[in-house]
Structures are given as C-alpha cells and as structure tokens.
Protein backbone atom coordinates (compact mmCIF):
# COMPACT_ATOMS: atom_id res chain seq x y z
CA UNK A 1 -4.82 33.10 22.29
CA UNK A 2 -6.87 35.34 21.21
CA UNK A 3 -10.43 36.53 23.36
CA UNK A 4 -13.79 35.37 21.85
CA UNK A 5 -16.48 38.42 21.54
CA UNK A 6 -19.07 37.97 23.85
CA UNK A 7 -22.27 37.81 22.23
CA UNK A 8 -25.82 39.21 23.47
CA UNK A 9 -29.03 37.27 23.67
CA UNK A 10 -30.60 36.93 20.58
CA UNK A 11 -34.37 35.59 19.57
CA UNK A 12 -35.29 35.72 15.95
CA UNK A 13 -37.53 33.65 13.76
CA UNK A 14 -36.17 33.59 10.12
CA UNK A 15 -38.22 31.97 7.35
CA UNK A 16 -37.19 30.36 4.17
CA UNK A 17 -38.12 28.96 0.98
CA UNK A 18 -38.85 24.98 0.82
CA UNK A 19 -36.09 24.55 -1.27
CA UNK A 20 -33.38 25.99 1.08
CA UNK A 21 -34.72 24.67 4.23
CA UNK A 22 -34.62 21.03 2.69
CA UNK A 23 -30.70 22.03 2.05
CA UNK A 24 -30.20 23.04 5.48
CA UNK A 25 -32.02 19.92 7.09
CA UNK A 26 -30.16 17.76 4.70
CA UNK A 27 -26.76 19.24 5.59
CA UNK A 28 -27.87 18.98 9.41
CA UNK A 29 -28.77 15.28 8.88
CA UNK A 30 -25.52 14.57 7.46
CA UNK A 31 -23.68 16.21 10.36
CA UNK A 32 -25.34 14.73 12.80
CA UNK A 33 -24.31 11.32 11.08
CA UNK A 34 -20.97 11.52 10.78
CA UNK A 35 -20.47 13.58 14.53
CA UNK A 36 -19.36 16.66 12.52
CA UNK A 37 -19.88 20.26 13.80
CA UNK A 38 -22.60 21.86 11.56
CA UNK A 39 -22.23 25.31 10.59
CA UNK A 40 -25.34 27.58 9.48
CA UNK A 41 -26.09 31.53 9.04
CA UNK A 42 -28.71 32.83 9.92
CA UNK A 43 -30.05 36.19 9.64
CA UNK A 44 -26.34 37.45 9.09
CA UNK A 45 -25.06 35.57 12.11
CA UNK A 46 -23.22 32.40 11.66
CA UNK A 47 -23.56 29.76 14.21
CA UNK A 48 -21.29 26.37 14.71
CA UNK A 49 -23.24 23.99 16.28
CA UNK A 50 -20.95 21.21 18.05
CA UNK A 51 -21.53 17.67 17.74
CA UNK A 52 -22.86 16.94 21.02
CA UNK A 53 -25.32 19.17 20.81
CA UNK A 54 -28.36 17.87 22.33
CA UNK A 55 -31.61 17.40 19.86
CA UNK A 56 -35.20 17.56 20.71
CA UNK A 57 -38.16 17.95 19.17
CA UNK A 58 -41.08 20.06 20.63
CA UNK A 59 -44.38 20.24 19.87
CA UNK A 60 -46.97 23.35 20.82
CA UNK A 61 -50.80 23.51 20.37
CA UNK A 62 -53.06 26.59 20.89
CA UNK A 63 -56.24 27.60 20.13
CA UNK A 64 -55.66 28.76 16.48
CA UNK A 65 -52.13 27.63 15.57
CA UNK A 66 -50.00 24.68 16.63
CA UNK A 67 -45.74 24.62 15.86
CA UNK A 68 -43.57 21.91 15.97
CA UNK A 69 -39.73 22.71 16.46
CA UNK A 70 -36.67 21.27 15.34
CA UNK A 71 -34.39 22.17 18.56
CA UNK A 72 -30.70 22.06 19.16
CA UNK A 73 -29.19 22.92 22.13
CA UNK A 74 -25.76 22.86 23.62
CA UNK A 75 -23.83 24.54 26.07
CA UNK A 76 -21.34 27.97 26.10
C-alpha cells in the first residue's frame, strides 16, 4: 500500500463568483444527502471531504464587519 504525503497546515480564504459558489453549495447539498464523500479544489488543492464530516455553522460580529461561515470539519 502505498504511503499518503503528509500535508502542511494550510489557511487560505479563496473567493468566487456567485455563480460558482451556488455550484459548489449545490453539489455539497447533494452530498450531504445522499452520505456521499464530496470532493472540491480549492486554490489548486483538492480536498475529499468524508461523509461524516461534522457541519456547523458560525457566526462572527465586530465592530465594522460581521462573517458567517459554512464549516466542515472531520478528522485525519
């Protein structure tokens, strides 16, 4: 069996136009529905997300912005 690269931290923001972040979500959503592992790139680096990944949503306020995040998290 062959060893999986070990991959360093990584922490990037990468935006995108309405149209293709609809397609993403809607892929996600579909997923999610049928317990399939989602698959994604971004910024060059493609992700699988598995189906039990756990999903939250977060929401931030400061003084001059506030952010609400779509998060998925799952273990290594």
């Amino acid at each position: 069996m062959a060893k999986r690269k070990k991959k360093g931290k990584r922490d990037i923001e990468k935006g995108y136009p309405a149209k293709q972040f609809i397609a993403k979500l809607r892929r996600l959503a579909d997923c999610i529905e049928q317990g399939k592992r989602f698959r994604i790139q971004v910024a060059g680096e493609r992700i699988s997300v598995p189906p039990d990944a756990l999903i939250n949503i977060e929401h931030e306020r400061g003084k001059k912005e506030e952010e609400v995040e779509f998060q998925i998290k799952w273990k290594l």
